[in-house]
Structures are given as C-alpha cells and as structure tokens.
N, C-alpha and C. Protein backbone atom coordinates (compact mmCIF):
# COMPACT_ATOMS: atom_id res chain seq x y z
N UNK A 1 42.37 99.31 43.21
CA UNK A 1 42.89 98.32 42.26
C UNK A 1 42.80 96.91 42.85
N UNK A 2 42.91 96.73 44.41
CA UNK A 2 42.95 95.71 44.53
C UNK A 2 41.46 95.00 44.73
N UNK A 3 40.64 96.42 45.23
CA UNK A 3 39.24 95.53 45.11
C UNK A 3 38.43 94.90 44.11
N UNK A 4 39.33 95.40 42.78
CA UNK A 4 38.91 95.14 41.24
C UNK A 4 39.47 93.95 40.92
N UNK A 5 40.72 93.85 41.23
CA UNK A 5 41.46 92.71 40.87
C UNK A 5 40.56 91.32 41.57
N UNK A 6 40.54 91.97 43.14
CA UNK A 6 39.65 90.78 43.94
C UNK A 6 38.45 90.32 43.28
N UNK A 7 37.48 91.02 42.77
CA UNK A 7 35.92 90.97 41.89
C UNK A 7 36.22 90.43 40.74
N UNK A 8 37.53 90.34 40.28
CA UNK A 8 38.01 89.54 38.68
C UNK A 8 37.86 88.42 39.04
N UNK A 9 38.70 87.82 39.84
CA UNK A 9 38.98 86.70 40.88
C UNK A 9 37.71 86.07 41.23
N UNK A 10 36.46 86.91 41.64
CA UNK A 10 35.68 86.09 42.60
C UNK A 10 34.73 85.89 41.08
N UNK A 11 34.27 86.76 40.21
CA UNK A 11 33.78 86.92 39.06
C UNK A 11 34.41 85.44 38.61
N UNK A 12 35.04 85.20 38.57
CA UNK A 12 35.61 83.78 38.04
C UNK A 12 35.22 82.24 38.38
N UNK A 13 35.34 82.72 39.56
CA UNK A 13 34.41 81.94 40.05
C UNK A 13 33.21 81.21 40.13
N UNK A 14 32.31 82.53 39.94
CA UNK A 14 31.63 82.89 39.25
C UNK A 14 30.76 81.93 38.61
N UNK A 15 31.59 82.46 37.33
CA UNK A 15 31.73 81.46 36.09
C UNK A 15 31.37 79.95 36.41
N UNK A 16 32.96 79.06 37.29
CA UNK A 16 33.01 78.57 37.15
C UNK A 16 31.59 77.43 38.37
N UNK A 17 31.67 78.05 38.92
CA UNK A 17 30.07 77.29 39.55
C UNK A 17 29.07 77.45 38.73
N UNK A 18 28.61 78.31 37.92
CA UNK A 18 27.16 78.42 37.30
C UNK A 18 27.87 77.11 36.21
N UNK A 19 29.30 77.12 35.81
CA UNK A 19 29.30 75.71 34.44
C UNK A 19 28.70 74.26 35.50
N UNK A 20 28.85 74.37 36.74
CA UNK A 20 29.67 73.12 37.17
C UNK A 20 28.31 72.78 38.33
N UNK A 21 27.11 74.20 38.43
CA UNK A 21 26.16 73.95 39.16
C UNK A 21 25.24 72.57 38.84
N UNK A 22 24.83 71.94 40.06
CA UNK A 22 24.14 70.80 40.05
C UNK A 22 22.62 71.32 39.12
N UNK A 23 22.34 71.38 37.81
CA UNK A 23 21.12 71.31 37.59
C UNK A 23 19.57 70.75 38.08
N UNK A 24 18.69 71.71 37.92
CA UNK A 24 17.28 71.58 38.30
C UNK A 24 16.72 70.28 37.59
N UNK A 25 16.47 69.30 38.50
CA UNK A 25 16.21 67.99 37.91
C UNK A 25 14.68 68.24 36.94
N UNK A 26 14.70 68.00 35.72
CA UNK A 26 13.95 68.10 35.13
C UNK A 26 12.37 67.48 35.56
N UNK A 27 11.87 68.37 35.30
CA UNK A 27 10.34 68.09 36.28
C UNK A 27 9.13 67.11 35.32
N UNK A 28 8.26 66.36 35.75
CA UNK A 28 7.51 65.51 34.52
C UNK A 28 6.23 66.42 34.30
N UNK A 29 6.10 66.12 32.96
CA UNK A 29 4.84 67.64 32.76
C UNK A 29 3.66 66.14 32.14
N UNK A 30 2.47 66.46 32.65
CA UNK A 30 1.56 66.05 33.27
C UNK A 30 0.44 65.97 31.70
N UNK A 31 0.06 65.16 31.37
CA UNK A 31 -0.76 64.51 30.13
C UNK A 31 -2.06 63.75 30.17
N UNK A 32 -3.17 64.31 30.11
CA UNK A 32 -4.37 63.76 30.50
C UNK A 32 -4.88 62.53 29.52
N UNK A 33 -5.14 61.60 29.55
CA UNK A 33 -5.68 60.40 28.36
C UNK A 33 -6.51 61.01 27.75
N UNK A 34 -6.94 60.77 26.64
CA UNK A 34 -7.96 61.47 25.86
C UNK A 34 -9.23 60.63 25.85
N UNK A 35 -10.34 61.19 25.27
CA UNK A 35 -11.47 60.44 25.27
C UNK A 35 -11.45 59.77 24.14
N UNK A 36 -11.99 58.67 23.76
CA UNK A 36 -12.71 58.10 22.76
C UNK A 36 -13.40 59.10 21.95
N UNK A 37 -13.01 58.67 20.51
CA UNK A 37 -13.23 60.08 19.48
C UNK A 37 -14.73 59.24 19.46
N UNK A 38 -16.01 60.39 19.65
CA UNK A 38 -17.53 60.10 19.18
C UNK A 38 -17.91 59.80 17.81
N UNK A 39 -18.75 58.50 17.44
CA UNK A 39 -19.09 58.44 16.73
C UNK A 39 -20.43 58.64 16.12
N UNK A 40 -20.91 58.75 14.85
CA UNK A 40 -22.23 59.71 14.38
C UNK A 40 -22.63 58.53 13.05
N UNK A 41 -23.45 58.75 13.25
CA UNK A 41 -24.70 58.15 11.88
C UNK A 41 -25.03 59.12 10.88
N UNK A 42 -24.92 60.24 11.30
CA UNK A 42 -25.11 61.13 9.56
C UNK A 42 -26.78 60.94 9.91
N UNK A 43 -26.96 61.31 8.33
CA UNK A 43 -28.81 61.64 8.76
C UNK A 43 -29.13 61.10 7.67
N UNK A 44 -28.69 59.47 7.42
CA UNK A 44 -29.13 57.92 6.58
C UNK A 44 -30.17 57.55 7.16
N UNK A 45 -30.51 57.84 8.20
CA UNK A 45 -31.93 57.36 8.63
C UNK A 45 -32.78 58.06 9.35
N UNK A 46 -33.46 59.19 8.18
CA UNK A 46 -34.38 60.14 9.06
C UNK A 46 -34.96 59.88 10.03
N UNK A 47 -35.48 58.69 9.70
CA UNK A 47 -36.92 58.13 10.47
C UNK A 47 -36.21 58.15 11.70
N UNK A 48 -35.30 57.38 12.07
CA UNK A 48 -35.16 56.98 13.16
C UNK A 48 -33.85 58.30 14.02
N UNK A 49 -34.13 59.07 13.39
CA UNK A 49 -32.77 60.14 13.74
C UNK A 49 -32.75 60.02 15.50
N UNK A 50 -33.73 60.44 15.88
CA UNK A 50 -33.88 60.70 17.27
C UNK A 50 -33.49 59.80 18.52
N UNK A 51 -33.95 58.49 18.00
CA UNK A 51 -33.80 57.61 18.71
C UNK A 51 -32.47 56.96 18.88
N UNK A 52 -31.99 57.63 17.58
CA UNK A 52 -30.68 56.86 17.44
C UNK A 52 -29.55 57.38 18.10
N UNK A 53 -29.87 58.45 17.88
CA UNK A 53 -28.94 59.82 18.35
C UNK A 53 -28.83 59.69 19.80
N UNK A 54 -29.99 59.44 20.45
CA UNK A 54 -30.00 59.47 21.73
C UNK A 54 -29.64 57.78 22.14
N UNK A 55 -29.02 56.97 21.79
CA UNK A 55 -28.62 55.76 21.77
C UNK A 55 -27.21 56.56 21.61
N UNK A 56 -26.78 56.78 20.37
CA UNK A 56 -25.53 57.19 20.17
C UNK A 56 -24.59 58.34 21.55
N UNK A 57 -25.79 59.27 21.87
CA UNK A 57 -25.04 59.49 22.93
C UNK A 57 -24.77 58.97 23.90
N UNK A 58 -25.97 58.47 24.36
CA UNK A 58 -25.49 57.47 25.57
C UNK A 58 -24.36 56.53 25.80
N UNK A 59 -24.48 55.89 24.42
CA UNK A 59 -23.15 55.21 24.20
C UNK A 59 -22.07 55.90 24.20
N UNK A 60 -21.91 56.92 23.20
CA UNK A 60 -20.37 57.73 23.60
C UNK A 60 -20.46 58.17 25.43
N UNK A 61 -21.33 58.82 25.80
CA UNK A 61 -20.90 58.96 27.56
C UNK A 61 -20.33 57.57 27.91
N UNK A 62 -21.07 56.60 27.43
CA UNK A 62 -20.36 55.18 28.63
C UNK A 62 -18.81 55.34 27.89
N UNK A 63 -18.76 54.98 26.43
CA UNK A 63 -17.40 55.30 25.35
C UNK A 63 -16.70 55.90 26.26
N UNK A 64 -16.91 56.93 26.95
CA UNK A 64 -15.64 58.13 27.58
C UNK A 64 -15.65 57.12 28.86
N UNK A 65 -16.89 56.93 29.87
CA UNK A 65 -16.45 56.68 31.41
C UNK A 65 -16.05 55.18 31.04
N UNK A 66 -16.02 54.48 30.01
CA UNK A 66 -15.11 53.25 29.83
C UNK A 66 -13.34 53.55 29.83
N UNK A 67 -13.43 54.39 28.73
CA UNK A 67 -12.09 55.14 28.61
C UNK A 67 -11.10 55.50 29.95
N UNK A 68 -11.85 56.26 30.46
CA UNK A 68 -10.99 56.58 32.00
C UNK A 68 -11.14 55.88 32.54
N UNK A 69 -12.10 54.67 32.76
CA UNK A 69 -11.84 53.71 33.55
C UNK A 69 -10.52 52.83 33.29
N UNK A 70 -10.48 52.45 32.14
CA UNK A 70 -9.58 52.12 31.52
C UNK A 70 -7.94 52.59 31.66
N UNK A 71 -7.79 53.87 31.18
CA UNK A 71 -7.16 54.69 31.51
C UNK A 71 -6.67 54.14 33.22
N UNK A 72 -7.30 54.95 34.19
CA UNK A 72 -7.23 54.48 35.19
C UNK A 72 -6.54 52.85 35.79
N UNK A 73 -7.56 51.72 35.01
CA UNK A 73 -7.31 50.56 35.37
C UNK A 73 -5.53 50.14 35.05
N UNK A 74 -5.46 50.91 33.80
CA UNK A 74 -3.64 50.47 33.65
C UNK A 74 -2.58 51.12 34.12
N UNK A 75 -3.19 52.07 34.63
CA UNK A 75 -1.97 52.92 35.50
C UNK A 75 -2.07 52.11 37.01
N UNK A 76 -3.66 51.80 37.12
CA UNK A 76 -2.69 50.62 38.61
C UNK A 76 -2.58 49.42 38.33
N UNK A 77 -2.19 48.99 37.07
CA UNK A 77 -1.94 48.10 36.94
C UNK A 77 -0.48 48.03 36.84
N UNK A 78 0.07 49.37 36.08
CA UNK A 78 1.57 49.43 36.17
C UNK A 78 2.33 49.13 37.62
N UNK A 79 1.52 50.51 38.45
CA UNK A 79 2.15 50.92 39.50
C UNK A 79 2.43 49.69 40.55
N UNK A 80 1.28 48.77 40.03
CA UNK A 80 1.80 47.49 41.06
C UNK A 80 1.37 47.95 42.95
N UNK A 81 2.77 47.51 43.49
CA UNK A 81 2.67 47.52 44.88
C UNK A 81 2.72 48.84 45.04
N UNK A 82 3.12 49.52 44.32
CA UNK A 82 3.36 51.04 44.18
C UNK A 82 2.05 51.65 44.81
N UNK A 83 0.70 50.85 44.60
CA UNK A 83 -0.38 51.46 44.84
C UNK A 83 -0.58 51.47 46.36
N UNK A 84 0.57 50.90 47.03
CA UNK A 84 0.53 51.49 48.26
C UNK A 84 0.54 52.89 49.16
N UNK A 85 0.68 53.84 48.14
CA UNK A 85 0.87 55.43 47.87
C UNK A 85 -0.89 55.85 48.09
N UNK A 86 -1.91 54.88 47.94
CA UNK A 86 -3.62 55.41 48.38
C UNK A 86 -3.14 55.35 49.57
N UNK A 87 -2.68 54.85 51.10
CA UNK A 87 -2.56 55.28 52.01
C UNK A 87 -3.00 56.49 52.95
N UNK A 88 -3.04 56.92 53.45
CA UNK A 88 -3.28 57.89 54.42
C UNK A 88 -1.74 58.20 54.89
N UNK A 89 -1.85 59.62 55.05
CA UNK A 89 -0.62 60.10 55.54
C UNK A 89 0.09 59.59 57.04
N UNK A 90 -1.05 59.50 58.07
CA UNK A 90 -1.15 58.73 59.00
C UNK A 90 -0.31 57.52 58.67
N UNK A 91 -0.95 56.48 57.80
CA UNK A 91 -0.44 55.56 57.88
C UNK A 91 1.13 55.22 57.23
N UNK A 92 1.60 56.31 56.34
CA UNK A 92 2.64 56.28 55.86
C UNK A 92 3.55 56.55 56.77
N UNK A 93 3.25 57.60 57.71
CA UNK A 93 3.73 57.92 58.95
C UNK A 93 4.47 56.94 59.91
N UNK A 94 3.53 56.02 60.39
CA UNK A 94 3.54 55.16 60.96
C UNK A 94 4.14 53.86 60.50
N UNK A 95 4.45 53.44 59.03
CA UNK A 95 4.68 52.53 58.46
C UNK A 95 6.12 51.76 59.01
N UNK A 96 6.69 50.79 58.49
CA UNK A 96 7.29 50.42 58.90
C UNK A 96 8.38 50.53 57.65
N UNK A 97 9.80 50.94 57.30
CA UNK A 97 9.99 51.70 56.39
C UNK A 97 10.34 50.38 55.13
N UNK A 98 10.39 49.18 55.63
CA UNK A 98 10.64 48.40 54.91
C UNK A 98 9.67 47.62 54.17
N UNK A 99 8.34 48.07 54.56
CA UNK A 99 7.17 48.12 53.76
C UNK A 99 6.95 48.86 52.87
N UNK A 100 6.43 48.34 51.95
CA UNK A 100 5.92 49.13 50.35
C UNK A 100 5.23 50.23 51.15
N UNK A 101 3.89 50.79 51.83
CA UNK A 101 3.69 51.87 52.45
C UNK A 101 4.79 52.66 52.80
N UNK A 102 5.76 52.20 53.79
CA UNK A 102 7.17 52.68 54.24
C UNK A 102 7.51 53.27 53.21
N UNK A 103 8.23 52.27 52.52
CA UNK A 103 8.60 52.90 51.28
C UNK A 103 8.34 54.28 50.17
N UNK A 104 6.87 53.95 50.28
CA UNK A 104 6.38 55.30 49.78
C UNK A 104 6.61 56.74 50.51
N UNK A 105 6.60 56.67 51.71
CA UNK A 105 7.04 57.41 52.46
C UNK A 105 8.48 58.25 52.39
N UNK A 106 9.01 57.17 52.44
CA UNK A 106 10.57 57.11 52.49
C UNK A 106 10.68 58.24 50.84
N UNK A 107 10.38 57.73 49.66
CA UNK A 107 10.38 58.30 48.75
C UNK A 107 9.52 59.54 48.78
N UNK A 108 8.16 60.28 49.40
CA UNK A 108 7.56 61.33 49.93
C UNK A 108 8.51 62.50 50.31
N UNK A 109 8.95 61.71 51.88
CA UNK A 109 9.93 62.85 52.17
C UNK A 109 11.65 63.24 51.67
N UNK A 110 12.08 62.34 50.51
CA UNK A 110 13.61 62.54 50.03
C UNK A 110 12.65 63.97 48.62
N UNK A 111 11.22 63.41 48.36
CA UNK A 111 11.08 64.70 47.48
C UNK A 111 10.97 66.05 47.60
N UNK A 112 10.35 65.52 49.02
CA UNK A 112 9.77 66.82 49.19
C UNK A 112 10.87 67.76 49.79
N UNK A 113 11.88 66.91 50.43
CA UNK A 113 13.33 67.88 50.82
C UNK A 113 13.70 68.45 49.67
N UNK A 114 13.98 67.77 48.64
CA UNK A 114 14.71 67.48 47.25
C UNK A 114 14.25 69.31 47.36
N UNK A 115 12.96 69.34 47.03
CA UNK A 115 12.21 70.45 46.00
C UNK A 115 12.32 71.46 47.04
N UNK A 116 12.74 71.78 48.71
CA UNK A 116 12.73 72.62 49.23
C UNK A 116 13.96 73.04 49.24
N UNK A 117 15.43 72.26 48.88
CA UNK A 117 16.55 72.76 48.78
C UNK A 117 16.65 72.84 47.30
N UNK A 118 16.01 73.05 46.61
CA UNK A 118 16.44 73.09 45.32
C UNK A 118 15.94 74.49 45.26
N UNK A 119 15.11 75.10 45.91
CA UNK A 119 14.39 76.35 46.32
C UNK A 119 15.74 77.53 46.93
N UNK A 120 16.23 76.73 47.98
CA UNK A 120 17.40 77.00 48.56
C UNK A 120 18.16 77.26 47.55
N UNK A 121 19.07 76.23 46.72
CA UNK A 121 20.19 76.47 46.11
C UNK A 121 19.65 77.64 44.68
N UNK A 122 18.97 78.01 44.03
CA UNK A 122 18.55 78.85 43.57
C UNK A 122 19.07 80.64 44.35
N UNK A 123 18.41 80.17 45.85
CA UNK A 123 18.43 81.62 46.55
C UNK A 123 20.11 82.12 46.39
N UNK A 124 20.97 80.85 46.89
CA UNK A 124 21.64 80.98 47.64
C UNK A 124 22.87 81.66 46.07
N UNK A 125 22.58 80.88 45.07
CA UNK A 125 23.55 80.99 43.97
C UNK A 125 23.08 82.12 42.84
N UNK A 126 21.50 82.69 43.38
CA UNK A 126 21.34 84.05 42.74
C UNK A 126 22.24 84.89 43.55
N UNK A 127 22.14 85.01 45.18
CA UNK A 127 22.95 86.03 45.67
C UNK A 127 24.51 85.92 45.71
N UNK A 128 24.97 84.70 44.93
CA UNK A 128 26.06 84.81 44.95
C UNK A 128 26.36 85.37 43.45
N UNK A 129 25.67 85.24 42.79
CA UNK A 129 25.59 86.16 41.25
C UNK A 129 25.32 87.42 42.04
N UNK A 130 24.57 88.11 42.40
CA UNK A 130 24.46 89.23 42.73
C UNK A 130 25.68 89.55 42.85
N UNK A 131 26.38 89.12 44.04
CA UNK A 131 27.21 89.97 44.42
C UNK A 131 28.43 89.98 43.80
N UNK A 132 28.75 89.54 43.13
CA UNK A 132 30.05 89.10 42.38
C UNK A 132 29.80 90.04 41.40
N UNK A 133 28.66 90.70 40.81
CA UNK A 133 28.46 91.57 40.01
C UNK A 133 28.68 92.78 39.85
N UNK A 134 28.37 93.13 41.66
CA UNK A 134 28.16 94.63 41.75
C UNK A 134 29.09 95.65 40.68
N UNK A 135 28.73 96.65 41.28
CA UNK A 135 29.99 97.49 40.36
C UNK A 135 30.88 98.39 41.38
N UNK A 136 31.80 98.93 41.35
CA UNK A 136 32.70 99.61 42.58
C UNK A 136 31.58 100.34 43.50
N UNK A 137 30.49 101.06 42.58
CA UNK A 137 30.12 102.70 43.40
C UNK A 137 28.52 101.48 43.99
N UNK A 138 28.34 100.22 43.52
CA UNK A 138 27.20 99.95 44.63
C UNK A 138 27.89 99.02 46.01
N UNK A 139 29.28 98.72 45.78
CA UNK A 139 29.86 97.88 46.15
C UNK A 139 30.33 98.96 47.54
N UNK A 140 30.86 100.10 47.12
CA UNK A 140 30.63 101.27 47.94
C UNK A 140 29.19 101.67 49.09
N UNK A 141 28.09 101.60 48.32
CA UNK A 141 27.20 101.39 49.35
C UNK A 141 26.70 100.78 49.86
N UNK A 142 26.72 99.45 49.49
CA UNK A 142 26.30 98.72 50.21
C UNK A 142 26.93 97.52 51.32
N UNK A 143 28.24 97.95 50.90
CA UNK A 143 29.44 97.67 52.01
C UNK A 143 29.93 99.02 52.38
N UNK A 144 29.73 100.00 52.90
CA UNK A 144 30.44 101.56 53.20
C UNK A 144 31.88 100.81 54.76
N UNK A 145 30.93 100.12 55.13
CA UNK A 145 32.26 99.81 56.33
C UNK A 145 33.04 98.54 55.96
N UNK A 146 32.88 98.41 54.40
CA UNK A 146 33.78 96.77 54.42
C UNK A 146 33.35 95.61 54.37
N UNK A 147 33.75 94.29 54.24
CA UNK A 147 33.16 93.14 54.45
C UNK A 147 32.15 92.53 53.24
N UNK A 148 32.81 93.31 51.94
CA UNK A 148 32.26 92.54 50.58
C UNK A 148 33.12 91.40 50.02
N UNK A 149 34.04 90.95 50.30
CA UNK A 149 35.02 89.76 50.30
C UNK A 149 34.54 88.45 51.14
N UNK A 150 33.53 89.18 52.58
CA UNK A 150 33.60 88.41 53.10
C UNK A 150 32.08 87.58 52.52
N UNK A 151 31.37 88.66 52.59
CA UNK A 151 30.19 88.54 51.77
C UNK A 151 30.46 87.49 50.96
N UNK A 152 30.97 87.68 49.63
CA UNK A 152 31.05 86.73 48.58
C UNK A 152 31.29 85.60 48.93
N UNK A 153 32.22 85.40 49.88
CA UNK A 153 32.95 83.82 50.51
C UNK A 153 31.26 83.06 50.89
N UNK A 154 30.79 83.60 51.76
CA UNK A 154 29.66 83.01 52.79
C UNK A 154 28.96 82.37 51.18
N UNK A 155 28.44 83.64 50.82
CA UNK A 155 27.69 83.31 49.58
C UNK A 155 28.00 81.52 48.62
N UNK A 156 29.50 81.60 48.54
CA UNK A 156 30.18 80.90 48.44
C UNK A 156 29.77 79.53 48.98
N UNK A 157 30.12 79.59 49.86
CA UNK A 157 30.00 78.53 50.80
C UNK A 157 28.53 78.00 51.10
N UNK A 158 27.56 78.92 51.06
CA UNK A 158 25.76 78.28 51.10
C UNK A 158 26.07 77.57 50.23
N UNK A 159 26.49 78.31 48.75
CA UNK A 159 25.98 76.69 47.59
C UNK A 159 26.67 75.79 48.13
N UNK A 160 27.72 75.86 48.36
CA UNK A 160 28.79 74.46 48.37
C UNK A 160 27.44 73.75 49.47
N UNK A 161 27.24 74.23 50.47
CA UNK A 161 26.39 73.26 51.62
C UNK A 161 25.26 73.03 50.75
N UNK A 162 24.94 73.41 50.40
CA UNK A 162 23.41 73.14 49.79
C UNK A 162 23.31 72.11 49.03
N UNK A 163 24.30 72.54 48.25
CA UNK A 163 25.09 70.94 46.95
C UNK A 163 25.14 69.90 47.71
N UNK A 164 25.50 70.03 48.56
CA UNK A 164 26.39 68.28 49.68
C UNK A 164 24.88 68.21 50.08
N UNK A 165 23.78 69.19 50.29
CA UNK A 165 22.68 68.65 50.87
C UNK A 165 21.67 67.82 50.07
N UNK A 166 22.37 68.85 49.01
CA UNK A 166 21.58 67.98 47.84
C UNK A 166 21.46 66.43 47.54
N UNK A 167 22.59 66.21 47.85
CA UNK A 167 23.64 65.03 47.09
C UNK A 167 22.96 64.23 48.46
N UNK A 168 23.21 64.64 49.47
CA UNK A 168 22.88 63.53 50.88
C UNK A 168 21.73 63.07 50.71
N UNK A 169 20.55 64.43 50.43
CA UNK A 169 18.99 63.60 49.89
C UNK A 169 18.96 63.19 49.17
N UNK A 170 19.29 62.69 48.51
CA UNK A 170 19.01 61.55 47.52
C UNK A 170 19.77 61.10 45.84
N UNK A 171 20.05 62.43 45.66
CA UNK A 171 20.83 62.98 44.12
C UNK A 171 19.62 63.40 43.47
N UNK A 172 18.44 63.27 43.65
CA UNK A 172 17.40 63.83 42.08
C UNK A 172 16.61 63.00 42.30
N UNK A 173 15.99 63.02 41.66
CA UNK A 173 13.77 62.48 41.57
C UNK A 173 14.48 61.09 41.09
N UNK A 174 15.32 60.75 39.98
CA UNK A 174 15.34 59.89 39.14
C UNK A 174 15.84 58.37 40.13
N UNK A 175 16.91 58.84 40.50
CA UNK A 175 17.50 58.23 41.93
C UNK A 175 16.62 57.52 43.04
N UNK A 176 15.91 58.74 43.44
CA UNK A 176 14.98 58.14 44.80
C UNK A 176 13.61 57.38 44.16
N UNK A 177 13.83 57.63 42.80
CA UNK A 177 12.36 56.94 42.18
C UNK A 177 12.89 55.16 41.96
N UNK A 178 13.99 55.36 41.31
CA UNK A 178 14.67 53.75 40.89
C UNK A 178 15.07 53.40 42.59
N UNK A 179 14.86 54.05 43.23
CA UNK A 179 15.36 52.96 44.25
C UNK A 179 13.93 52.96 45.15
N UNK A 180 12.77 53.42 44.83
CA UNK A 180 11.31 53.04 45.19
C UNK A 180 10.79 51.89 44.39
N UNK A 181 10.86 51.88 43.02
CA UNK A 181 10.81 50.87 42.19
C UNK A 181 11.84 49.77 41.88
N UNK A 182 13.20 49.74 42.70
CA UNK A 182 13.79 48.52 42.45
C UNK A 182 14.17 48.61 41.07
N UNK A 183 14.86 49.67 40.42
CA UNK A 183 14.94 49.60 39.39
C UNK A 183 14.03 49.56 38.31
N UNK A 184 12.40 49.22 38.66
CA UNK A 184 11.66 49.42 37.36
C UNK A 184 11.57 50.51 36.80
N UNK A 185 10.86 50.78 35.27
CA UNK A 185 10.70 51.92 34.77
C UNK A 185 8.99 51.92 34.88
N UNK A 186 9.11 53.18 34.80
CA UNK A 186 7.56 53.71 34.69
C UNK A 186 7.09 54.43 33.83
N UNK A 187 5.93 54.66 33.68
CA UNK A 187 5.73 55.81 31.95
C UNK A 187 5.74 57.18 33.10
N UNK A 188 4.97 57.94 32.15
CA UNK A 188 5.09 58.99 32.75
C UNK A 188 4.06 59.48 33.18
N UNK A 189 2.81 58.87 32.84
CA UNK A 189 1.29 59.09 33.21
C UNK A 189 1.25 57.98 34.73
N UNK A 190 2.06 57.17 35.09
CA UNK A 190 2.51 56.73 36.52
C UNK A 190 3.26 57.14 37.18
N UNK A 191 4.43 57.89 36.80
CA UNK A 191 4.65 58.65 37.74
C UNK A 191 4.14 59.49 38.15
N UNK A 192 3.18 60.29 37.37
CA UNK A 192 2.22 61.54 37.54
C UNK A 192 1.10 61.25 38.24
N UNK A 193 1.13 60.07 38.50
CA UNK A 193 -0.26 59.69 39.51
C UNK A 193 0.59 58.93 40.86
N UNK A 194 1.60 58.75 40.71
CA UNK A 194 2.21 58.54 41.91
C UNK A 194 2.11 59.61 42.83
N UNK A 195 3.43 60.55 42.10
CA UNK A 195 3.22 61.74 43.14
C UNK A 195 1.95 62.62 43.20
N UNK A 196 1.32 62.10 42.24
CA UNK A 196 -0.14 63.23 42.82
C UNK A 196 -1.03 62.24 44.25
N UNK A 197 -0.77 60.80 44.43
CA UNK A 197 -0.72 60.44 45.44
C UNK A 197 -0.58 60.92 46.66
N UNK A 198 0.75 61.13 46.58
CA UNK A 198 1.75 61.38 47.48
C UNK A 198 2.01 62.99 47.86
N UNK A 199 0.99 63.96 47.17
CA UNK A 199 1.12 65.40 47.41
C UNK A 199 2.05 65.78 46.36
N UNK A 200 2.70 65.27 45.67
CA UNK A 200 4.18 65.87 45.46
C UNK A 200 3.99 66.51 43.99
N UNK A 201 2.51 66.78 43.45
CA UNK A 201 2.37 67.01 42.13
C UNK A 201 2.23 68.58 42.41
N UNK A 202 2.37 69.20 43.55
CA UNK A 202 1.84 70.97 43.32
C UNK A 202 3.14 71.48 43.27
C-alpha cells in the first residue's frame, strides 16, 4: 500500500513537470527560392520556331542563374556583418569574441550545446516517465532488492539539472540569435543560411 500510495505521489509529479517542461524550441524548416516561371512563344512563328526556342531557352537558363543569384545577393545583403559566418572554423576559433567572426562563434557553440542538451533533457524526462509508470509486478523486477524511490528522485533531479543547463546556455535559438543580431530580425531564408554556415543546419 505504501509503495502505491508512493507511485500516486511521484505519478503526480509526473504530471506536473511534463505541464511545466521547458519546450523544444521550435526548429526553422528550410524553403528553397523558386525559379523564374519559363516563358514560351507558342508556335506563331513557324518559320522561325527553332531559333527562337533555342534563344528562349537560353534565356530562361540565364532567367533561373539570375534568379539565384539574386536570391543569393539579398540574403547577404540582409545578413550584413552577419556574413562573417563564411569564415573558417579555424578562424572562428581563434577570433576575438568581440568581433563579428567572434561573435559568430560565440552564437555556434551556445547552439550547438543548446541542441545536445535538448537531446539530454528528452532522455532524461522519458526515463523519468518510464519509471513513474511502471506497474507493481515490473516494479518488482526490476527493483527485486529495492531502490525504486530512489530511482525516481535521481530521474528527478537530471531534468531539474538539465533545465538550469538549459537556461545557463542561453534560453533557446531565439535568445542567442537576438543577442548575435543586436536585436535585429531576420527572415527565415537568413537564418537558414546562417546556420547552414555555421554547421548548425543538420
């Protein structure tokens, strides 16, 4: 009775961390520019179909590699100093952190922690669902000498650390991004070429 009563108790718990868990910072999903829609002449001028056609394509190929150039040209045009992120890892390394390179850096590694404890707090707050679940007769085997109270606590206690670790790196993408940009905003086809810069798009 009392180990039931205890599993009500920790079951509650439970609960109340999965309401109160730090959510998975929403991730940016990735949008390619489109090409320039091709244009056609129809077949108004037999005579010259061939020649034209092959004019017309040529032109739509440049049409597209204008396009992504384009494309291209305004995303570093947004990103600004931001485009200090072409770098070499080397040199980000080495940077000085109060440099825009630095900087990029600085924002590199708060992500890349970010996304390895967010990996963490997942592990740590499935096995604390696990175990809060069990039922008496697995709770029986897989504690036979005891120490499922204690279990749950530890369990317990990873998220809590993981959370504070969370919180120390940075709070979220959104956070370490406004304080790389000084508060600017960015679309979302720049941030997506930021961190694909920076590794941070896999």
């Amino acid at each position: 009775m009392a180990t039931t009563l205890s599993r009500q108790i920790l079951r509650a718990g439970a609960i109340a961390l999965t309401l109160s868990s730090v959510g998975t910072v929403s991730m940016f999903v990735s949008a390619d520019a489109a090409y320039a829609e091709r244009g056609g002449n129809g077949n108004s001028n037999r005579g010259n179909s061939a020649s034209a056609n092959r004019g017309e394509n040529g032109n739509s190929g440049s049409d597209r590699g204008s396009s992504g150039n384009n494309d291209r040209g305004s995303t570093a045009s947004e990103l600004k100093g931001l485009n200090a992120a072409h770098a070499n890892q080397r040199a980000r390394d080495n940077a000085s952190a109060s440099s825009m390179v630095g900087r990029t850096a600085t924002y590199q590694r708060n992500e890349s922690a970010l996304a390895g404890l967010r990996i963490e707090q997942e592990t740590v707050t499935a096995e604390y669902e696990r175990l809060t679940n069990l039922s008496d007769e697995e709770i029986a085997a897989e504690f036979a000498d005891g120490g499922y109270d204690d279990a749950v606590a530890k369990a317990y206690d990873d998220y809590l650390r993981v959370e504070q670790e969370v919180i120390t790196a940075g709070g979220g993408e959104d956070n370490n991004l406004s304080i790389l940009t000084a508060g600017r905003e960015l679309t979302e086809g720049a941030i997506n070429e930021l961190n694909r810069l920076l590794g941070l798009d896999g």
